[in-house]
PDB file of N, CA and C in Angstrom:
ATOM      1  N   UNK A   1       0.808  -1.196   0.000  1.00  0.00           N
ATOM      2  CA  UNK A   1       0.000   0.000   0.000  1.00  0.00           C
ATOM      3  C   UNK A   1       0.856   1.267   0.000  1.00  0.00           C
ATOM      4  N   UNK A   2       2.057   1.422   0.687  1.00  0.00           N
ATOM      5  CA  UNK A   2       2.818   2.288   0.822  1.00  0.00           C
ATOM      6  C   UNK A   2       3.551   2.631  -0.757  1.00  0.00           C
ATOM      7  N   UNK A   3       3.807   1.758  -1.223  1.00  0.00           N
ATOM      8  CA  UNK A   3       3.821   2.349  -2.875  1.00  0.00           C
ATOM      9  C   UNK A   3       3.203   3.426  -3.686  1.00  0.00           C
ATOM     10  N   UNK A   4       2.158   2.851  -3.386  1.00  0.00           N
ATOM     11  CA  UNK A   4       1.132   3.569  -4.003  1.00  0.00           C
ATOM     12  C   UNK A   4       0.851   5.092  -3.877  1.00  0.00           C
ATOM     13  N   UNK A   5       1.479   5.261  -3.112  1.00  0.00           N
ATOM     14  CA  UNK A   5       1.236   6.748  -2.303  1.00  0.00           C
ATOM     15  C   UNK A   5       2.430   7.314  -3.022  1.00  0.00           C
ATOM     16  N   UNK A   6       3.673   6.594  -2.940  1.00  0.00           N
ATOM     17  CA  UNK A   6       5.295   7.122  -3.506  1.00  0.00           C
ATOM     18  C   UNK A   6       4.799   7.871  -5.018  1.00  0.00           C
ATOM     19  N   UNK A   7       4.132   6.999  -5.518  1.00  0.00           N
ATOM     20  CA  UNK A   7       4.105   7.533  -7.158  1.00  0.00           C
ATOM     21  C   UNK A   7       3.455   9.670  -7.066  1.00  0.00           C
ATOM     22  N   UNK A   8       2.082   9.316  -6.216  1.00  0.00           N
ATOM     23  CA  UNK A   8       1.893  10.712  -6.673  1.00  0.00           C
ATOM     24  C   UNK A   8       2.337  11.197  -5.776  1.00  0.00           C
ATOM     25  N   UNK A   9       3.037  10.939  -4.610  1.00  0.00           N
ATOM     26  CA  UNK A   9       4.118  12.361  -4.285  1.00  0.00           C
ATOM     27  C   UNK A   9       5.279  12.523  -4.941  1.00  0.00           C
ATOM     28  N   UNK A  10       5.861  12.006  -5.951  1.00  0.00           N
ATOM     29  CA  UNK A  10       6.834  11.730  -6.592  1.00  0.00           C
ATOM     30  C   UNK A  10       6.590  12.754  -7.677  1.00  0.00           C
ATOM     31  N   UNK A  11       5.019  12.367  -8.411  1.00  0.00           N
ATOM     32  CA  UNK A  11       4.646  13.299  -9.643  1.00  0.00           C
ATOM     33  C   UNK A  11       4.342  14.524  -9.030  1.00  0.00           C
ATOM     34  N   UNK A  12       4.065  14.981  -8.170  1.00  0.00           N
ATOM     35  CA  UNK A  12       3.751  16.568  -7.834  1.00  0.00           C
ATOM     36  C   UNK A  12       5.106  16.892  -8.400  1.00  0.00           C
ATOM     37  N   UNK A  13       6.117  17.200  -7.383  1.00  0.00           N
ATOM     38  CA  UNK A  13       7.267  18.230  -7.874  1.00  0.00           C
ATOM     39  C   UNK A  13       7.777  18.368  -9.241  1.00  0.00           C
ATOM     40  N   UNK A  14       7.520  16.455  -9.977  1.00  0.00           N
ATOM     41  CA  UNK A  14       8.421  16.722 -11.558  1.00  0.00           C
ATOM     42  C   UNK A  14       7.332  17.592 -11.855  1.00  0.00           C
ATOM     43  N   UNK A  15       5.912  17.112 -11.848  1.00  0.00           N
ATOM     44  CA  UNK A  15       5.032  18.409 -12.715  1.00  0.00           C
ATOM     45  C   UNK A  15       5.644  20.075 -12.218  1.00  0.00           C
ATOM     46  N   UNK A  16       5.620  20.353 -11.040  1.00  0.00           N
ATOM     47  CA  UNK A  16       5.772  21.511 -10.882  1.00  0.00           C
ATOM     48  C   UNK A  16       7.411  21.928 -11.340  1.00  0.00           C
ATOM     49  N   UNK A  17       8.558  20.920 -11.761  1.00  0.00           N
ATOM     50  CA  UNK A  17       9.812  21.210 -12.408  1.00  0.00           C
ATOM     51  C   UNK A  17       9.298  21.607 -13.721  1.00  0.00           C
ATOM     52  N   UNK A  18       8.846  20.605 -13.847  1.00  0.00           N
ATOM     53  CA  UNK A  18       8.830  20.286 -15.893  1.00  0.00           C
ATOM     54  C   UNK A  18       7.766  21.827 -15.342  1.00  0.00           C
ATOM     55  N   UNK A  19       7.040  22.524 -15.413  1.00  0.00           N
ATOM     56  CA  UNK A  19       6.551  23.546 -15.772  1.00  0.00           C
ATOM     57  C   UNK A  19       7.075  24.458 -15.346  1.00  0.00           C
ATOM     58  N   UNK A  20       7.977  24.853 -14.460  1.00  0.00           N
ATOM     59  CA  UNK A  20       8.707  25.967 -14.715  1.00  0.00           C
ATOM     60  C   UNK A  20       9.895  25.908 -15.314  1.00  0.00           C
ATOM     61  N   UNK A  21      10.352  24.875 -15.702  1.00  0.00           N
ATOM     62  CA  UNK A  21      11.557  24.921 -16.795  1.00  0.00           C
ATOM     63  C   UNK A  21      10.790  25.204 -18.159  1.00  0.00           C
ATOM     64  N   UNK A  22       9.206  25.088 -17.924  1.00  0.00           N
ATOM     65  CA  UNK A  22       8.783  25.205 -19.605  1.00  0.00           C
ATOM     66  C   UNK A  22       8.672  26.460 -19.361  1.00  0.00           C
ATOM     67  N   UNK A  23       8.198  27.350 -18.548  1.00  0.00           N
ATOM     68  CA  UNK A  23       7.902  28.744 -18.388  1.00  0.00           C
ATOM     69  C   UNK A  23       9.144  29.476 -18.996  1.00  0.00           C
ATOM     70  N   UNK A  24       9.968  28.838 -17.651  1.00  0.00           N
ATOM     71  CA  UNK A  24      11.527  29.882 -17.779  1.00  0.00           C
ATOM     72  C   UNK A  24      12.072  30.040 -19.814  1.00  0.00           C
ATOM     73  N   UNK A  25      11.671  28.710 -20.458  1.00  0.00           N
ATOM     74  CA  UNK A  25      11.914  28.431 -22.261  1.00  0.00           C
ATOM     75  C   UNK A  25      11.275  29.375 -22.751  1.00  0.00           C
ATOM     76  N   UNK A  26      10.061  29.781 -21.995  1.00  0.00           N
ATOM     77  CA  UNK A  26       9.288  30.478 -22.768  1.00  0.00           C
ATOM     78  C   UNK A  26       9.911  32.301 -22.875  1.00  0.00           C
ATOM     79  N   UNK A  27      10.685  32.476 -22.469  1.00  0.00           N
ATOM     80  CA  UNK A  27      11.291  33.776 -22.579  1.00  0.00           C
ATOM     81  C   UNK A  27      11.627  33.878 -23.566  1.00  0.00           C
ATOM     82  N   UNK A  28      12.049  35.511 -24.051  1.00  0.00           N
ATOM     83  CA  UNK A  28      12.552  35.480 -25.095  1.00  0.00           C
ATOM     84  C   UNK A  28      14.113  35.369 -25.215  1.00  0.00           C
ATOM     85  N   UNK A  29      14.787  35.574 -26.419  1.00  0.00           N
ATOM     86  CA  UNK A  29      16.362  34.764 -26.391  1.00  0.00           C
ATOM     87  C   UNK A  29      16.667  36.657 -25.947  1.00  0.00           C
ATOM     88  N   UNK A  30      16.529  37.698 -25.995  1.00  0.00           N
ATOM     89  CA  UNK A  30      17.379  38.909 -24.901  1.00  0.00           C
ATOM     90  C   UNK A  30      16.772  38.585 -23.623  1.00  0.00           C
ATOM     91  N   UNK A  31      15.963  38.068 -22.993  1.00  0.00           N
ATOM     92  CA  UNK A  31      16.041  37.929 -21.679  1.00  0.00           C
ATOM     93  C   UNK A  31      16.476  37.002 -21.167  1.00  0.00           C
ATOM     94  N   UNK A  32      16.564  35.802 -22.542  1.00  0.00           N
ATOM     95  CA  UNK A  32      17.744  34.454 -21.467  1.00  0.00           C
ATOM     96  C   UNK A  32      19.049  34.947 -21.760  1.00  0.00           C
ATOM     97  N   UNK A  33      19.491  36.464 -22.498  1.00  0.00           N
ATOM     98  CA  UNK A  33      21.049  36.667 -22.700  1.00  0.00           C
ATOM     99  C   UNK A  33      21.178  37.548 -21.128  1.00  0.00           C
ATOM    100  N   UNK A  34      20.144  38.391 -20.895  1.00  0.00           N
ATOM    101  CA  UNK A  34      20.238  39.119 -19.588  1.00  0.00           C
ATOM    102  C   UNK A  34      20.146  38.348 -18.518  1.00  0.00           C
ATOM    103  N   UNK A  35      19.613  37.436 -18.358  1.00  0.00           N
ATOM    104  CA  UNK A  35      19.578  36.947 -16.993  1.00  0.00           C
ATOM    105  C   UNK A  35      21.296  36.156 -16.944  1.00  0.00           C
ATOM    106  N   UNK A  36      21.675  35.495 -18.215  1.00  0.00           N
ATOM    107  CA  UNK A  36      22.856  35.151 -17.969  1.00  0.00           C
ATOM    108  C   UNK A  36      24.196  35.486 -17.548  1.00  0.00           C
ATOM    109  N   UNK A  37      23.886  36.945 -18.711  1.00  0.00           N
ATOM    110  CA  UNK A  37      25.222  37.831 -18.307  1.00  0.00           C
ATOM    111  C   UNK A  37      25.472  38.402 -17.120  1.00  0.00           C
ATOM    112  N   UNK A  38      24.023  38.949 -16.998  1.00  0.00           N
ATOM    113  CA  UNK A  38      23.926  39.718 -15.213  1.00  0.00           C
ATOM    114  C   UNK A  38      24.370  38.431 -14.316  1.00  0.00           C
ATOM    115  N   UNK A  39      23.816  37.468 -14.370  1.00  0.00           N
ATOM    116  CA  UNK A  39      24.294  36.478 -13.461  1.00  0.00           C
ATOM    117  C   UNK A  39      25.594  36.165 -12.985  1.00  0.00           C
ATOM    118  N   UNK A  40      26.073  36.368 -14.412  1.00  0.00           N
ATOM    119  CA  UNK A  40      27.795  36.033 -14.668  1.00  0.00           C
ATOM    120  C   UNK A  40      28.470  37.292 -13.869  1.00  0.00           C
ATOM    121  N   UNK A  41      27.853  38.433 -14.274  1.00  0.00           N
ATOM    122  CA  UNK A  41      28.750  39.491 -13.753  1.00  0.00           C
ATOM    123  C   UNK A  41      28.370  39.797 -12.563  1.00  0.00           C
ATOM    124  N   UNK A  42      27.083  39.481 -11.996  1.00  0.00           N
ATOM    125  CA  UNK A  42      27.107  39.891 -10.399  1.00  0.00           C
ATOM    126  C   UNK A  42      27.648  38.900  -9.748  1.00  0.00           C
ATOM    127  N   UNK A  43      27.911  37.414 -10.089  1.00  0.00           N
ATOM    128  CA  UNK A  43      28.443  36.384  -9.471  1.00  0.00           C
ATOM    129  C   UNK A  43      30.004  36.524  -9.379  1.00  0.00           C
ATOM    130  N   UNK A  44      30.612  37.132 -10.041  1.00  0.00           N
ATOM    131  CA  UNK A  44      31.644  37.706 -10.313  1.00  0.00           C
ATOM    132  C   UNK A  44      32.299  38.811  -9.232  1.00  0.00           C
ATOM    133  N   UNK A  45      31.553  39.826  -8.923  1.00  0.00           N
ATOM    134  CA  UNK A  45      31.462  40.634  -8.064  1.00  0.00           C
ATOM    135  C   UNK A  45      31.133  40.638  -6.462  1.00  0.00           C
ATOM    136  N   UNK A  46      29.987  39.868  -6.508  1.00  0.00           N
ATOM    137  CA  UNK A  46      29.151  39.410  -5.242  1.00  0.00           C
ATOM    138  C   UNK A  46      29.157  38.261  -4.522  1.00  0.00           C
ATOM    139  N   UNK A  47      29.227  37.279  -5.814  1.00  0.00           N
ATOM    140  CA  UNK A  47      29.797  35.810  -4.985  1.00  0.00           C
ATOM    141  C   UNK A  47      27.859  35.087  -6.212  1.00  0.00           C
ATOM    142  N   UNK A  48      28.151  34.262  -5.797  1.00  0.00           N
ATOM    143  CA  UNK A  48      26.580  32.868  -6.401  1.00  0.00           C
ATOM    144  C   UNK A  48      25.343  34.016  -6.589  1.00  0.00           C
ATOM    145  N   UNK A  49      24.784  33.914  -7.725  1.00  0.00           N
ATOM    146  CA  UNK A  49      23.713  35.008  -7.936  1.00  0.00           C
ATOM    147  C   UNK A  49      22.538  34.159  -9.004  1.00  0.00           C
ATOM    148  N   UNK A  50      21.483  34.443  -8.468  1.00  0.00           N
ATOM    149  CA  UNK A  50      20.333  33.320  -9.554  1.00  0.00           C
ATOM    150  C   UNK A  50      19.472  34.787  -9.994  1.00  0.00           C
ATOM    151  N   UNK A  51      18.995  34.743 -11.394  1.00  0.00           N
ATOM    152  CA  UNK A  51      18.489  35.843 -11.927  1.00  0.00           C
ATOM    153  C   UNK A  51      17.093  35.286 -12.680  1.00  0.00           C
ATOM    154  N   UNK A  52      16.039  35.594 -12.102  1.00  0.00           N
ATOM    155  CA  UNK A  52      14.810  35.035 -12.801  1.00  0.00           C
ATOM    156  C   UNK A  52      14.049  35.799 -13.216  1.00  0.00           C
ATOM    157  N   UNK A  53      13.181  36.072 -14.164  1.00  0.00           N
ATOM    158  CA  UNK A  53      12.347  36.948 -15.067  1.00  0.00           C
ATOM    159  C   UNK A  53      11.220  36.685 -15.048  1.00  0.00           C
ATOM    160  N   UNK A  54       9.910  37.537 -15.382  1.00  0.00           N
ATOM    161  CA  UNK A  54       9.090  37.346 -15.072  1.00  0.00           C
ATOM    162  C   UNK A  54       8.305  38.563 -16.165  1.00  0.00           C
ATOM    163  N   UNK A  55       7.456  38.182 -17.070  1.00  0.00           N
ATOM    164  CA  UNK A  55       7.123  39.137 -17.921  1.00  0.00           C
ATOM    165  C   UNK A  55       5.993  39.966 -17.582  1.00  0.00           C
ATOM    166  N   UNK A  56       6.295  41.682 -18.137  1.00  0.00           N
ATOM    167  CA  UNK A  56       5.589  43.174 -17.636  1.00  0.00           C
ATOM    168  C   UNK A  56       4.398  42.766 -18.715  1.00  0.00           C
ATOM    169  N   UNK A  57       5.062  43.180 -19.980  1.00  0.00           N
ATOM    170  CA  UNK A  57       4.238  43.329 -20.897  1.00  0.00           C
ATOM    171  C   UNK A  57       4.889  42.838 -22.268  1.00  0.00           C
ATOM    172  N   UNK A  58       4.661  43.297 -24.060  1.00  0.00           N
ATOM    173  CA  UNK A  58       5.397  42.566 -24.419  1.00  0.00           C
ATOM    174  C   UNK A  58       6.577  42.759 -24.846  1.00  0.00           C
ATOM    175  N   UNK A  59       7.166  44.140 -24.427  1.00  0.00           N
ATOM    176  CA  UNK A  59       8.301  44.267 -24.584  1.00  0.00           C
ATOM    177  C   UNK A  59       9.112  44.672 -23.001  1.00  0.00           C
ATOM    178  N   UNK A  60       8.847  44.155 -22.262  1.00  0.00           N
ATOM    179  CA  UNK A  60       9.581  43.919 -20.629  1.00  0.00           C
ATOM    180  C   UNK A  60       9.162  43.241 -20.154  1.00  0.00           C
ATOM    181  N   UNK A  61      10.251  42.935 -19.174  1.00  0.00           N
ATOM    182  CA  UNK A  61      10.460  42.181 -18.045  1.00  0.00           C
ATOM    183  C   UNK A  61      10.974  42.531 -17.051  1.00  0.00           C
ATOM    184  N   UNK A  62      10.343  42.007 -16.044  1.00  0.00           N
ATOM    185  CA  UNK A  62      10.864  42.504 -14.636  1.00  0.00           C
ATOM    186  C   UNK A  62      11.973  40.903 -14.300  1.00  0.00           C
ATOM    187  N   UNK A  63      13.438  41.228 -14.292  1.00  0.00           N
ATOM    188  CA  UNK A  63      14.449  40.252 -13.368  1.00  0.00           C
ATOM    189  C   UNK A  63      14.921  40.640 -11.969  1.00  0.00           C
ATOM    190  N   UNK A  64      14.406  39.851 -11.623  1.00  0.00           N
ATOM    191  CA  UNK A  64      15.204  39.733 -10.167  1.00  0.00           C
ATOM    192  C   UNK A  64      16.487  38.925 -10.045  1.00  0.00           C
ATOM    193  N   UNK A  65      17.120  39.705  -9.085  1.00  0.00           N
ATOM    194  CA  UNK A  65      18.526  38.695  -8.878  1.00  0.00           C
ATOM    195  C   UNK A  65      19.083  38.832  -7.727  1.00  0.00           C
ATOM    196  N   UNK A  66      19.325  37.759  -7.521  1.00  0.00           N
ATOM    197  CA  UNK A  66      19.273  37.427  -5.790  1.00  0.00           C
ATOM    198  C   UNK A  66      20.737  37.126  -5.633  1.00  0.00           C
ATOM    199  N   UNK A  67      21.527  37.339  -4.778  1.00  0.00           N
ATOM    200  CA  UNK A  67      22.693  37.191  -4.265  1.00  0.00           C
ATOM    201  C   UNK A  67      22.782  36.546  -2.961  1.00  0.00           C
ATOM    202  N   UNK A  68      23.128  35.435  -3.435  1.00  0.00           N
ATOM    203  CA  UNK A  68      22.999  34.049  -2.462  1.00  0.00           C
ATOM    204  C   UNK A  68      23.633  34.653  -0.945  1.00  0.00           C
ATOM    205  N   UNK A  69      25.052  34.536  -0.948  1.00  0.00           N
ATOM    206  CA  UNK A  69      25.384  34.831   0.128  1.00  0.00           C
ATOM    207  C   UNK A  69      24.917  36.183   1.015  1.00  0.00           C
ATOM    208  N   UNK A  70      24.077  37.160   0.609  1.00  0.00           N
ATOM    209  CA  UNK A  70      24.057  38.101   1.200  1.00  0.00           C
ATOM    210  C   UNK A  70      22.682  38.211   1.113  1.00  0.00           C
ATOM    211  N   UNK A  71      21.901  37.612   0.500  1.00  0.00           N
ATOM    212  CA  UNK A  71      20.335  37.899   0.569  1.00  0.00           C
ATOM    213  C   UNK A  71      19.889  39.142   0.128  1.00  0.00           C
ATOM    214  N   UNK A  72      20.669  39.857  -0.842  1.00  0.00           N
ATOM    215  CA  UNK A  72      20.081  40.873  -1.405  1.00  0.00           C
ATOM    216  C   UNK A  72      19.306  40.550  -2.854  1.00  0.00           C
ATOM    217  N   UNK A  73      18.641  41.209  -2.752  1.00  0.00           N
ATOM    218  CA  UNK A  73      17.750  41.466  -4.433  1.00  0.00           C
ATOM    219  C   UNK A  73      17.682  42.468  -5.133  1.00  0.00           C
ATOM    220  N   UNK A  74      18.389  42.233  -6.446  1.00  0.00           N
ATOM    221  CA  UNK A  74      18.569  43.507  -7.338  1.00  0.00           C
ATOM    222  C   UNK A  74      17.291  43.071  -8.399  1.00  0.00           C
ATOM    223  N   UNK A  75      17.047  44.648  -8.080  1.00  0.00           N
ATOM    224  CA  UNK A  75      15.436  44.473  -9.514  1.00  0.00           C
ATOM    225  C   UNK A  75      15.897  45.390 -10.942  1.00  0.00           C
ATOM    226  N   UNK A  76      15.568  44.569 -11.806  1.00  0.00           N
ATOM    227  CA  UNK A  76      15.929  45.206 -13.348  1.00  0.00           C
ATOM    228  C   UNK A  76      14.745  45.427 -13.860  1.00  0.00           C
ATOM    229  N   UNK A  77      14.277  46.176 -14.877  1.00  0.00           N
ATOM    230  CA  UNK A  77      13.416  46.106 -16.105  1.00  0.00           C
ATOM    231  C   UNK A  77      14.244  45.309 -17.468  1.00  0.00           C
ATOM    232  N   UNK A  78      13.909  44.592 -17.988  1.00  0.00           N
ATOM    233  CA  UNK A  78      14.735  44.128 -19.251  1.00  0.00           C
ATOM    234  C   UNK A  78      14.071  44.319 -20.425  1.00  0.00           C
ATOM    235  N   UNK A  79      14.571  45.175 -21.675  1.00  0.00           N
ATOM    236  CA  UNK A  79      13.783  45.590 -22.636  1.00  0.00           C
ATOM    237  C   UNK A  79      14.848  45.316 -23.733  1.00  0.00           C
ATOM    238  N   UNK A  80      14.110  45.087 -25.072  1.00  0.00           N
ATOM    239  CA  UNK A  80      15.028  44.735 -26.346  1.00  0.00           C
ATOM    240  C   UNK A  80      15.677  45.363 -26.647  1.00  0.00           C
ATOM    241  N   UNK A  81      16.805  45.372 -26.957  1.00  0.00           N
ATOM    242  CA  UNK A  81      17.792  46.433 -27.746  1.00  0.00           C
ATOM    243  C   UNK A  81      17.146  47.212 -28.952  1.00  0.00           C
ATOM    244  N   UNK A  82      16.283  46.735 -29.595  1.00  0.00           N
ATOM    245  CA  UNK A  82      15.410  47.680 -30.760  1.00  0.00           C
ATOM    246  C   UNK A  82      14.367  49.192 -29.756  1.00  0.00           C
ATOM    247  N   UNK A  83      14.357  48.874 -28.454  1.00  0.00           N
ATOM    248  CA  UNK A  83      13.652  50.142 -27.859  1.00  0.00           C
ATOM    249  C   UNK A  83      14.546  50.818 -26.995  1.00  0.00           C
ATOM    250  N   UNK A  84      15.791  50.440 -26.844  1.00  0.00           N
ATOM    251  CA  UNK A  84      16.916  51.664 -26.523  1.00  0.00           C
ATOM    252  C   UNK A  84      17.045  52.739 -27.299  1.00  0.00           C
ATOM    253  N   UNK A  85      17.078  54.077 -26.258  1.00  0.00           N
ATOM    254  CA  UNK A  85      17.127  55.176 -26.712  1.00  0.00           C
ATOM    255  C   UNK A  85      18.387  55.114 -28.067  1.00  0.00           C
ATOM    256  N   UNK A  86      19.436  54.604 -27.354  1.00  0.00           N
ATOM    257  CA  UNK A  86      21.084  54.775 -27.908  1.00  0.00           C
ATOM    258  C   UNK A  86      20.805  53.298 -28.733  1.00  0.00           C
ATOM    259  N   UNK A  87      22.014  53.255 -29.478  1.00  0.00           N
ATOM    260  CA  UNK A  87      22.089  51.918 -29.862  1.00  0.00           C
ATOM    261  C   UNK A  87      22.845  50.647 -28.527  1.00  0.00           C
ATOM    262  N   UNK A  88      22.662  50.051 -28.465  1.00  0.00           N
ATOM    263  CA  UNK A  88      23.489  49.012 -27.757  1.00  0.00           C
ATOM    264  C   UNK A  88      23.899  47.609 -28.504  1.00  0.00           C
ATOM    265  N   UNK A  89      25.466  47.096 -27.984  1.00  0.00           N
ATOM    266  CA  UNK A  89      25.858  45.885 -29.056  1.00  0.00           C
ATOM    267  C   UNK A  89      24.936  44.283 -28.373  1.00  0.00           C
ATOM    268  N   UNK A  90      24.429  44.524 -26.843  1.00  0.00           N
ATOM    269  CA  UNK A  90      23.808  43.745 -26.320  1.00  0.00           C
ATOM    270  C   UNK A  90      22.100  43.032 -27.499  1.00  0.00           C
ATOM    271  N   UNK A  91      21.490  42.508 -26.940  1.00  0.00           N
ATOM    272  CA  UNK A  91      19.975  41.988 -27.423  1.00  0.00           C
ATOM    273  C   UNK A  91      19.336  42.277 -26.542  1.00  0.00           C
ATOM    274  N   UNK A  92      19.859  43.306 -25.542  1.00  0.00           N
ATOM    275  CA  UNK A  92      19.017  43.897 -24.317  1.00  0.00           C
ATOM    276  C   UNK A  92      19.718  45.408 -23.845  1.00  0.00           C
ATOM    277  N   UNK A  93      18.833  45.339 -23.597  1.00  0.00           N
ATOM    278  CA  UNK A  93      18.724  46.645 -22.707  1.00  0.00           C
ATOM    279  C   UNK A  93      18.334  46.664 -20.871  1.00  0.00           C
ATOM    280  N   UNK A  94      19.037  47.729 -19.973  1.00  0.00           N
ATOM    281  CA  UNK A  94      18.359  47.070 -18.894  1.00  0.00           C
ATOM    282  C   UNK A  94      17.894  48.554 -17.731  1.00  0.00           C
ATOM    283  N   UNK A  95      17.507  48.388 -17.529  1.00  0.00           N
ATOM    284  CA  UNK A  95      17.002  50.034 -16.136  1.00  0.00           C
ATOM    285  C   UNK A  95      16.942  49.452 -14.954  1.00  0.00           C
ATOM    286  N   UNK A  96      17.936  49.808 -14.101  1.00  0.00           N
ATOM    287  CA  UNK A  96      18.071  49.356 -12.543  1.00  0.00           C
ATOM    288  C   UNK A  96      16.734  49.758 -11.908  1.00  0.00           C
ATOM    289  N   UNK A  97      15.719  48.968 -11.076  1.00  0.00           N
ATOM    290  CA  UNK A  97      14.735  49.365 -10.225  1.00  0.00           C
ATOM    291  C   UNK A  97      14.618  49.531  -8.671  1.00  0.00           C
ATOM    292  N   UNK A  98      15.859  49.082  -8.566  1.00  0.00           N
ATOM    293  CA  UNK A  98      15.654  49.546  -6.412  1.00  0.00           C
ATOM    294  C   UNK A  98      17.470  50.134  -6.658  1.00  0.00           C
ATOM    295  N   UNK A  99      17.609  50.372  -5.450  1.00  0.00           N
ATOM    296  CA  UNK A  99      18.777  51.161  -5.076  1.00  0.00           C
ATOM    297  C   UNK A  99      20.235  50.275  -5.470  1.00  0.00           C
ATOM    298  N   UNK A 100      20.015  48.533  -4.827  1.00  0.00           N
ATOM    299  CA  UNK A 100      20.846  47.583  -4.479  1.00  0.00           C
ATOM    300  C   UNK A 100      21.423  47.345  -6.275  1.00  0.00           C
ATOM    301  N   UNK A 101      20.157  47.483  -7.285  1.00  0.00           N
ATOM    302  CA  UNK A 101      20.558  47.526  -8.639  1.00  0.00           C
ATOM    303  C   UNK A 101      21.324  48.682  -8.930  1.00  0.00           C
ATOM    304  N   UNK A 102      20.931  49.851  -8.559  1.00  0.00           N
ATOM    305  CA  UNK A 102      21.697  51.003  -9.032  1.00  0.00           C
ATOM    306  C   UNK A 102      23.278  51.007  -8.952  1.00  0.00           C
ATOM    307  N   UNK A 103      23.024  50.408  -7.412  1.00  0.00           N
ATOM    308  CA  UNK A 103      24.401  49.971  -6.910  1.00  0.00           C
ATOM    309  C   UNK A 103      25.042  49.375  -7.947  1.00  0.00           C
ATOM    310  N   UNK A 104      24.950  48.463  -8.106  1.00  0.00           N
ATOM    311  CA  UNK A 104      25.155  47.076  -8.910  1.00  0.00           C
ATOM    312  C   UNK A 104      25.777  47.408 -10.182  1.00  0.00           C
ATOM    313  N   UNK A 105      24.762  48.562 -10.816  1.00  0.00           N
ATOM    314  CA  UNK A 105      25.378  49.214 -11.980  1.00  0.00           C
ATOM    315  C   UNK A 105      26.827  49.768 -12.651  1.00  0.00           C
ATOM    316  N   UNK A 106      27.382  50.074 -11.145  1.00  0.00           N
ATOM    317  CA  UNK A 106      28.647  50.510 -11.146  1.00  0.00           C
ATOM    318  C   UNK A 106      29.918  49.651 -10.814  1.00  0.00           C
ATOM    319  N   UNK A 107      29.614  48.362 -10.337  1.00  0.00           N
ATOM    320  CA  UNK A 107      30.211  47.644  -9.904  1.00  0.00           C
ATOM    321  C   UNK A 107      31.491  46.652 -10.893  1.00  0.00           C
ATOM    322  N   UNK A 108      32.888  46.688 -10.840  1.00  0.00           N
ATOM    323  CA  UNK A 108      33.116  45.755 -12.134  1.00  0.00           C
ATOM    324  C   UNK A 108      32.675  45.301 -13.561  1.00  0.00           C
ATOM    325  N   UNK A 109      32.178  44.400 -13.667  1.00  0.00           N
ATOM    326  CA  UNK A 109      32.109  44.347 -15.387  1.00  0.00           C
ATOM    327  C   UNK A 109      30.208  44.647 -15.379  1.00  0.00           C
ATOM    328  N   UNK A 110      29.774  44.793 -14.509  1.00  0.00           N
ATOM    329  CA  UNK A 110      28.212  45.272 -14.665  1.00  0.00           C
ATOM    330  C   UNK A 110      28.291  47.080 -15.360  1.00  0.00           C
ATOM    331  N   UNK A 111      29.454  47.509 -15.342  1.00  0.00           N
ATOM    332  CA  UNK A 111      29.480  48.501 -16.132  1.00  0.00           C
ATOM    333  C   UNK A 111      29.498  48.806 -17.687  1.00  0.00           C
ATOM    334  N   UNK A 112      30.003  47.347 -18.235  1.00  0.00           N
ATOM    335  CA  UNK A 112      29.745  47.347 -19.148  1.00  0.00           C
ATOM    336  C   UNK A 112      28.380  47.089 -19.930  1.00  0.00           C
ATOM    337  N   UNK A 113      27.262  47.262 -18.959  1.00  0.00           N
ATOM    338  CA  UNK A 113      25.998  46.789 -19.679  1.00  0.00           C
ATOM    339  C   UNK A 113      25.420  48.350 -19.796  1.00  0.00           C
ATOM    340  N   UNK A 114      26.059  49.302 -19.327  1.00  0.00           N
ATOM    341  CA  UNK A 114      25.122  50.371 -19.919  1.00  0.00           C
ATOM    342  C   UNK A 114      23.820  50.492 -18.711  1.00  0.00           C
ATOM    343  N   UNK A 115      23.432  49.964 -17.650  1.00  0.00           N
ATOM    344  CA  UNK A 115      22.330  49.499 -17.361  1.00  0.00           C
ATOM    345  C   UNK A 115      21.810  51.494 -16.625  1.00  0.00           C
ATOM    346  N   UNK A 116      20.884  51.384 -16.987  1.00  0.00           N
ATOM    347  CA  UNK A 116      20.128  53.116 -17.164  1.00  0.00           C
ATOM    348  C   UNK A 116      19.164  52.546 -15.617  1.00  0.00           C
ATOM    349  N   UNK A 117      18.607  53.674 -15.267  1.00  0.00           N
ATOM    350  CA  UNK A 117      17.746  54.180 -13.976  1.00  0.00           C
ATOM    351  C   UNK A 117      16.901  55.313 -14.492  1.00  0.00           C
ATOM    352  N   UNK A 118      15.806  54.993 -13.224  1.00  0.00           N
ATOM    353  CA  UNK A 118      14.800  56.568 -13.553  1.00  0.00           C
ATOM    354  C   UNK A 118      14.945  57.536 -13.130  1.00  0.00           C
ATOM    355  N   UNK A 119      16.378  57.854 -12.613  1.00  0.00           N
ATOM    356  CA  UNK A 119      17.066  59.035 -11.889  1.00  0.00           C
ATOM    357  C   UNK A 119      17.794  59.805 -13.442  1.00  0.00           C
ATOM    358  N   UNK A 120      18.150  59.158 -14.003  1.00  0.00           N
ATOM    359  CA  UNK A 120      18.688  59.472 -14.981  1.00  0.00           C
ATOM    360  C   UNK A 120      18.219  59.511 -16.911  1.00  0.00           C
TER     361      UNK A 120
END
């Protein structure tokens, strides 16, 4: 009898994997280049960093990115490189949304993304 029980607690979580790995596919290819690079470069800077997206409308996204060891969260807007003011060589574009991002902006190779604010 105890079997029987193993199977569907077993299938809850793959369903709930297998659908957010289908979600996370469902992005577009500049927001799986932003979540990567930012990842790369705040992990770089900060130490282990996971960056997940979550879509505004159809040209943004709101990423979050979390910095493991320190429990901070940097919030981005992520928008296509075709709706940057300037040109950019990226497939994204990005606008820091809390302070910890602004921060972030200036930090090592996160400078090279250009990343804009609504201060500016």
């Amino acid at each position: 009898m105890k079997k029987i029980w193993f199977f569907p607690l077993l299938a809850v979580p793959l369903a709930v994997a297998a659908f957010t790995l289908h979600w996370h596919n469902d992005a577009p290819t500049y927001v799986k280049d932003a979540e990567e690079r930012v990842s790369s470069y705040l992990s770089y800077s900060y130490g282990p960093t996971k960056c997940m997206s979550d879509q505004n409308d159809a040209n943004a996204w709101t990423m979050e990115c979390q910095i493991i060891t320190s429990k901070r969260d940097l919030k981005y807007t992520v928008y296509p490189a075709d709706k940057a003011s300037e040109g950019t060589p990226r497939s994204f574009f990005m606008v820091a949304e809390n302070k910890d991002a602004q921060l972030s902006a200036k930090a090592d190779l996160m400078v090279y993304l250009d990343i804009g604010s609504h201060d500016s």
